[in-house]
Protein backbone atom coordinates (compact mmCIF):
# COMPACT_ATOMS: atom_id res chain seq x y z
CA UNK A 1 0.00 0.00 0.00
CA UNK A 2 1.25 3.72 -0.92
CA UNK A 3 2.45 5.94 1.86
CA UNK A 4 -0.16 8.37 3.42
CA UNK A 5 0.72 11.91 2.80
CA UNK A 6 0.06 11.90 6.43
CA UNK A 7 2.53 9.07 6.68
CA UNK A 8 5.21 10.21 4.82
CA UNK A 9 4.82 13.78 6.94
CA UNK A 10 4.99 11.80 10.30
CA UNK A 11 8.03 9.63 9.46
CA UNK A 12 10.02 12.81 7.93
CA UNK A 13 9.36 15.95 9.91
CA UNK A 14 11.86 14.86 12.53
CA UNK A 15 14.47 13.11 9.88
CA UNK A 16 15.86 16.12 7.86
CA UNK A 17 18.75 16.73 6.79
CA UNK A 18 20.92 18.61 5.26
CA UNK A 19 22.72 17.68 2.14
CA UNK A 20 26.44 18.78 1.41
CA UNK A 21 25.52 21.50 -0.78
CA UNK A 22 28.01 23.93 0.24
CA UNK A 23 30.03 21.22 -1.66
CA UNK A 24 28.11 21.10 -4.71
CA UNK A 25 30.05 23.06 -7.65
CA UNK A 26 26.98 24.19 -9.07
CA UNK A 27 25.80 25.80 -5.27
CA UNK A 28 25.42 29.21 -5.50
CA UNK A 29 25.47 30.50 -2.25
CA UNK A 30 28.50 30.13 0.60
CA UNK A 31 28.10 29.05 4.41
CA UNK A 32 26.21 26.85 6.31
CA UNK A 33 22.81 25.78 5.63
CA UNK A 34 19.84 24.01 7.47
CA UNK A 35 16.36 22.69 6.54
CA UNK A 36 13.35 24.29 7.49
CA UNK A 37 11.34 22.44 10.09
CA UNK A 38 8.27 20.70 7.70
CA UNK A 39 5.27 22.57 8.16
CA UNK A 40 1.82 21.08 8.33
CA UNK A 41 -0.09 19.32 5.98
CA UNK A 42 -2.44 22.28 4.72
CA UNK A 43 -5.15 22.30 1.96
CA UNK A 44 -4.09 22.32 -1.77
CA UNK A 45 -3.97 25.87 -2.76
CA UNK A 46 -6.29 27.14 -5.58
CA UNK A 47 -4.45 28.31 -8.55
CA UNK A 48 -4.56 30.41 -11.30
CA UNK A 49 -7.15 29.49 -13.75
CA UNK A 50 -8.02 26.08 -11.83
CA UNK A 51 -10.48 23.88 -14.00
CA UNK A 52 -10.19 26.58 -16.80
CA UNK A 53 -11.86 29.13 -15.01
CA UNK A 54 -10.51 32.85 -15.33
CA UNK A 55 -7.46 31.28 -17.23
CA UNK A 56 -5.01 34.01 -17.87
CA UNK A 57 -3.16 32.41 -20.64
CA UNK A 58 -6.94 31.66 -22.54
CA UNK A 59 -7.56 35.12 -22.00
CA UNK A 60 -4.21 36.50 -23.33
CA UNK A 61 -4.73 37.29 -27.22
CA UNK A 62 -1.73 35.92 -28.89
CA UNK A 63 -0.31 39.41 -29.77
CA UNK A 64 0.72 38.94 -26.35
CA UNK A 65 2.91 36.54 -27.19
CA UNK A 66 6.18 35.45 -28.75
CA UNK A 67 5.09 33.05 -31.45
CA UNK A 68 2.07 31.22 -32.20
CA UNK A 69 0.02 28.55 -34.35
CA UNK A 70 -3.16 26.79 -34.34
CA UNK A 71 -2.12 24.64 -31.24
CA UNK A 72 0.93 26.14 -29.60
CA UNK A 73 2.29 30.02 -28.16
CA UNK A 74 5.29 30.39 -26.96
CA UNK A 75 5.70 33.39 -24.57
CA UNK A 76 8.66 35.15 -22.39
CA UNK A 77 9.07 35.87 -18.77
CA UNK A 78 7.19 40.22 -18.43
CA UNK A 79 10.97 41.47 -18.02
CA UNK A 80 14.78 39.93 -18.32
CA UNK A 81 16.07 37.61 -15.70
CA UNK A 82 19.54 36.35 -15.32
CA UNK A 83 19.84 33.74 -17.87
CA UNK A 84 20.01 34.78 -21.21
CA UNK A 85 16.93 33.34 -22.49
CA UNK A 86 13.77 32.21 -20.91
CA UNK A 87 10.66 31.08 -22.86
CA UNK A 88 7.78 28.86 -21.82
CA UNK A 89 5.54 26.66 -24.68
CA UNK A 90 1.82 26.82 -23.78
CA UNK A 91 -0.99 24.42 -25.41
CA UNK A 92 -3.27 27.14 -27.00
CA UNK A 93 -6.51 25.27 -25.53
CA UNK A 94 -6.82 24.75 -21.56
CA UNK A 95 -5.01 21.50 -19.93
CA UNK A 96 -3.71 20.88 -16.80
CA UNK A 97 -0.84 18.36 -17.75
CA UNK A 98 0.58 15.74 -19.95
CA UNK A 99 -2.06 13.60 -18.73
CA UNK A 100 -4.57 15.56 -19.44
CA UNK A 101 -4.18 16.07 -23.05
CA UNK A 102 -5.24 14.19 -26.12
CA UNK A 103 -3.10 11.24 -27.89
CA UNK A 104 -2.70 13.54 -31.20
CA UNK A 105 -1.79 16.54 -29.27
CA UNK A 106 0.39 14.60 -26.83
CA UNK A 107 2.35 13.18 -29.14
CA UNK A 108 2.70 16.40 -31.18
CA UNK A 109 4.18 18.34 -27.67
CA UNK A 110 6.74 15.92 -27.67
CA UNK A 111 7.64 17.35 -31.32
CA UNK A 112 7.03 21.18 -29.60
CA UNK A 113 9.93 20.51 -26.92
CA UNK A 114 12.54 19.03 -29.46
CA UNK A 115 11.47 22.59 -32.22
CA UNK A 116 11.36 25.08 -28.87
CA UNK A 117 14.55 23.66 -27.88
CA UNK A 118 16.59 24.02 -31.09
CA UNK A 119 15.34 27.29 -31.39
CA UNK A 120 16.50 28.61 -27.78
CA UNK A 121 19.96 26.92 -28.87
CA UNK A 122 19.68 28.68 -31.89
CA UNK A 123 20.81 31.69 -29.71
CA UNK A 124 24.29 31.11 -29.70
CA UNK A 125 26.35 30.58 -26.91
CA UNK A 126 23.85 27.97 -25.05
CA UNK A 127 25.28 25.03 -23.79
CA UNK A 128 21.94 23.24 -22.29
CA UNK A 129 18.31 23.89 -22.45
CA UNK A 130 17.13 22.88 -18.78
CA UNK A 131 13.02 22.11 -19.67
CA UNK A 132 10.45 21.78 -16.73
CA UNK A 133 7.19 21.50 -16.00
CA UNK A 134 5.65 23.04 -12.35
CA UNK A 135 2.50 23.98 -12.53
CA UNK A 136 1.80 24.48 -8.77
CA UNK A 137 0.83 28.86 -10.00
CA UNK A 138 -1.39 28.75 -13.05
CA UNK A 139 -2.99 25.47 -14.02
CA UNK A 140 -2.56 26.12 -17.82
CA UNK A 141 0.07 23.64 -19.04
CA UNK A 142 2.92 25.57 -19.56
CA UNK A 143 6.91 24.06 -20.34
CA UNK A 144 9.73 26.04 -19.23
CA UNK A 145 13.04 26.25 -21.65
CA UNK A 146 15.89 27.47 -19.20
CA UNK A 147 19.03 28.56 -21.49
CA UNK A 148 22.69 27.92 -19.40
CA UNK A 149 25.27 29.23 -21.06
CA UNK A 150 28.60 28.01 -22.49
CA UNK A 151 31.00 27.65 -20.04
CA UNK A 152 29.14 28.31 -16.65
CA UNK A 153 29.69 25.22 -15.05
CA UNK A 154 28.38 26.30 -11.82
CA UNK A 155 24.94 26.95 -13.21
CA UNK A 156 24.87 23.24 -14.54
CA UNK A 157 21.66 20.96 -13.46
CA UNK A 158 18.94 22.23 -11.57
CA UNK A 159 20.61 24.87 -9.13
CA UNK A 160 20.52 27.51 -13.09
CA UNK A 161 17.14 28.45 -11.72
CA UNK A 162 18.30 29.74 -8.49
CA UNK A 163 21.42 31.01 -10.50
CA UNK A 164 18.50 32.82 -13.04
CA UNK A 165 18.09 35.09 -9.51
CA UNK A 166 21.37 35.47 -8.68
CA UNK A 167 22.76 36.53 -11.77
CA UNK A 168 22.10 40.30 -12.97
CA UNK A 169 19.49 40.62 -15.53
CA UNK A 170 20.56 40.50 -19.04
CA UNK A 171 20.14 43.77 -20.61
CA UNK A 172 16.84 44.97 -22.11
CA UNK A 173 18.62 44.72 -25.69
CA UNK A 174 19.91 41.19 -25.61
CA UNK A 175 17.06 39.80 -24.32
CA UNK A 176 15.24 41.08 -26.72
CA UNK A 177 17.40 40.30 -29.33
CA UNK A 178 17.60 36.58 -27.81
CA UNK A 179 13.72 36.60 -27.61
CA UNK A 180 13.84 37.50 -31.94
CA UNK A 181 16.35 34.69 -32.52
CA UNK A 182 14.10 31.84 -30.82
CA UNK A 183 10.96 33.14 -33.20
CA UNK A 184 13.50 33.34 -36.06
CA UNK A 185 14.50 29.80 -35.71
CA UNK A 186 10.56 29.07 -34.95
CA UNK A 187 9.81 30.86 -38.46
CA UNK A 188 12.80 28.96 -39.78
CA UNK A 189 11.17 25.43 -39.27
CA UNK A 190 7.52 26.52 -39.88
CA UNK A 191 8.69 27.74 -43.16
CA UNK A 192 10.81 24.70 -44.04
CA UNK A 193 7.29 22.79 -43.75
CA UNK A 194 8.32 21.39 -39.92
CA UNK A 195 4.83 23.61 -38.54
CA UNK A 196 2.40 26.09 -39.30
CA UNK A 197 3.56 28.86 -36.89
CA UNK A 198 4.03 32.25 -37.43
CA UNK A 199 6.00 35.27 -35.51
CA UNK A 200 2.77 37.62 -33.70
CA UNK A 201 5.15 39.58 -32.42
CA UNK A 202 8.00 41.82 -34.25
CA UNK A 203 10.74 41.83 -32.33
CA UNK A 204 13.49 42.69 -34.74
């Protein structure tokens, strides 16, 4: 039988512990650290456009947005962040998750990640392109597409989005000249008969 939430709260709230990340190369922070004692069990929040309801990405029009076709937008974070580029891939009609969404559609995100991908390395000077999924503050599916660039080793693995807050933000006119060369490279395929999509937004 599965562990209880309840269980797995009980047996662990007195069992931290700390992991050597003071260690870690990729750590981006120096001196000790120590766990926060585990709170609670609380209610699931509500979120942000929970069972489609007052969905800010349905309500968005796409000139909002990066890049769009009939099934996909692609949109960046409101202002620059540390990382060079930062894009997230939305499904243009409301689902919660993988599992939520249809075979045909499923099958053509997987396709999505790989063309979202090449066009974030399409940037120049990206070694990785870290791609999550959270969901836990809007419900609308949306992918992230972290860009780490060549050479930072310390921003390697999961510790570039804590290094996305450390670092400075990139200047208004590389980011936005990053932003254009991901919905070049989008335009590039779509044109090349890999998808339909088309630039909504100039960004040149």
């Amino acid at each position: 039988m599965p562990e209880t939430p309840e269980q797995l709260h009980a047996r662990a709230a007195k069992a931290l512990r700390t992991p050597p990340v003071q260690e870690w190369d990729t750590w981006p922070f120096e001196g000790k650290v120590r766990p926060k004692a585990l709170e609670p069990l609380t209610p699931e929040p509500a979120i942000r456009g929970q069972g489609g309801v007052n969905c800010p990405a349905c309500e968005k029009p796409d000139s909002e947005y990066l890049w769009a076709d009939e099934r996909w937008r692609l949109t960046a974070l409101p202002e620059p962040h540390g990382l060079p580029v930062v894009v997230l891939l939305e499904p243009r009609e409301h689902f919660s998750g993988p599992a939520d969404l249809p075979e045909d559609l499923a099958r053509e995100q997987g396709v999505m990640l790989g063309r979202v991908e090449r066009a974030v390395l399409a940037v120049g000077g990206i070694a990785r392109v870290h791609i999550g999924r959270w969901g836990e503050g809007s419900e609308h599916l949306h992918w992230w597409f972290i860009g780490r660039p060549e050479g930072f080793g310390q921003l390697r693995s999961s510790m570039a989005e804590l290094w996305d807050d450390v670092l400075p933000p990139t200047p208004d006119e590389i980011w936005e000249d990053n932003l254009s060369r991901v919905v070049a490279a989008l335009n590039a395929e779509a044109a090349s008969g890999a998808g339909t999509g088309v630039a909504t937004v100039d960004r040149a």
